[in-house]
Protein backbone atom coordinates (compact mmCIF):
# COMPACT_ATOMS: atom_id res chain seq x y z
CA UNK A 1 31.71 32.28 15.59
CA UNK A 2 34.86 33.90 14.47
CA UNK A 3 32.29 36.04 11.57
CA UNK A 4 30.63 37.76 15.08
CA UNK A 5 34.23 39.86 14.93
CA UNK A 6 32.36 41.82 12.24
CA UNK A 7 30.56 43.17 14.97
CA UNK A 8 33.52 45.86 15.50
CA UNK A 9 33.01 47.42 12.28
CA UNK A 10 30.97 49.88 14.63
CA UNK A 11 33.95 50.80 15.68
CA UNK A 12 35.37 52.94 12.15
CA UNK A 13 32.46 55.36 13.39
CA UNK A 14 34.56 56.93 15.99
CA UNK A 15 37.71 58.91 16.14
CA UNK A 16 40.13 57.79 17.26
CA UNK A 17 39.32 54.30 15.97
CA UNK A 18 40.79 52.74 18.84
CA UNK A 19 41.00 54.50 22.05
CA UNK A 20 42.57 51.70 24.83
CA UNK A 21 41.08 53.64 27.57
CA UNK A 22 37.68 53.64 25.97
CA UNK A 23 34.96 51.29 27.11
CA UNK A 24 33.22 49.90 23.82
CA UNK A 25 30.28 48.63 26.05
CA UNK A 26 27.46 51.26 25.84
CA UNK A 27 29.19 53.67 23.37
CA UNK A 28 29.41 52.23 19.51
CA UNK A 29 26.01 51.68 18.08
CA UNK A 30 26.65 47.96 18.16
CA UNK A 31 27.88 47.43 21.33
CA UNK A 32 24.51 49.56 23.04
CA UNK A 33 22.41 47.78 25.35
CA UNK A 34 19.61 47.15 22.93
CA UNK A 35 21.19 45.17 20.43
CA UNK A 36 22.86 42.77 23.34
CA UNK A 37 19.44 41.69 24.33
CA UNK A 38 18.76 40.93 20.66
CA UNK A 39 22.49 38.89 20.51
CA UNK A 40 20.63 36.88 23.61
CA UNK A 41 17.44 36.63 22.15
CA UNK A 42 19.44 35.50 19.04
CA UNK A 43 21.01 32.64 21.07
CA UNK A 44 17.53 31.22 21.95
CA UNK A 45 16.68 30.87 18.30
CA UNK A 46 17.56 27.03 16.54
CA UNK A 47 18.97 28.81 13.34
CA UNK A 48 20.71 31.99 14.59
CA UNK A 49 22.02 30.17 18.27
CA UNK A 50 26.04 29.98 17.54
CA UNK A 51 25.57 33.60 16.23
CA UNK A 52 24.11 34.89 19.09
CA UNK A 53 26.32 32.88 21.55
CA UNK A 54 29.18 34.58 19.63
CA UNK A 55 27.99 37.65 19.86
CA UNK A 56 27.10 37.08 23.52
CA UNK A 57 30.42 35.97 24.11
CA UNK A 58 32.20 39.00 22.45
CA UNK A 59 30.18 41.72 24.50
CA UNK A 60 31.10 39.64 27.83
CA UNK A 61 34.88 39.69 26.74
CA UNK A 62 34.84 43.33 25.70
CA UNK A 63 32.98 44.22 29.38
CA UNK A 64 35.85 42.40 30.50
CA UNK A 65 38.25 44.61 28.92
CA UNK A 66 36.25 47.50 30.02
CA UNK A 67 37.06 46.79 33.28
CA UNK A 68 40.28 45.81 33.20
CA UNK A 69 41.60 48.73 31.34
CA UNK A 70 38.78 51.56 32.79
CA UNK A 71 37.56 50.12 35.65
CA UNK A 72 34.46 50.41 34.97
CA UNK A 73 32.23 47.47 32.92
CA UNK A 74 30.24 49.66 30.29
CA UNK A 75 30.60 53.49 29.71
CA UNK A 76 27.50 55.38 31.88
CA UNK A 77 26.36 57.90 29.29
């Protein structure tokens, strides 16, 4: 599960890198709406399922953050 921290490479895309007031939800390419319903349908799977919870997991802690820091829980584009 730990490997599903790869999923931030999304975030060397952007400048500045890391912005603490930035909510990741909804703005780097892996961290988009579209791909979190694939990280759930991943979970489903037999082969891919600790993956996909991992992945789950991450997007759930980063909404967290989101709204802990912004006060919102994904950025409204």
């Amino acid at each position: 599960m730990m490997v599903t921290m790869l999923v931030d490479i999304d975030h060397l895309l952007t400048t500045p890198i890391y912005d603490p007031l930035r909510c990741s939800i909804n703005f780097h390419p892996l961290h988009q709406f579209l791909p979190i319903g694939l990280y759930v349908v991943l979970s489903f799977i037999p082969k891919t399922r600790w993956i996909g919870i991992g992945l789950v997991i991450h997007m759930l802690l980063d909404s967290f953050d989101c709204y802990q820091h912004v006060g919102v829980w994904y950025t409204a584009v």
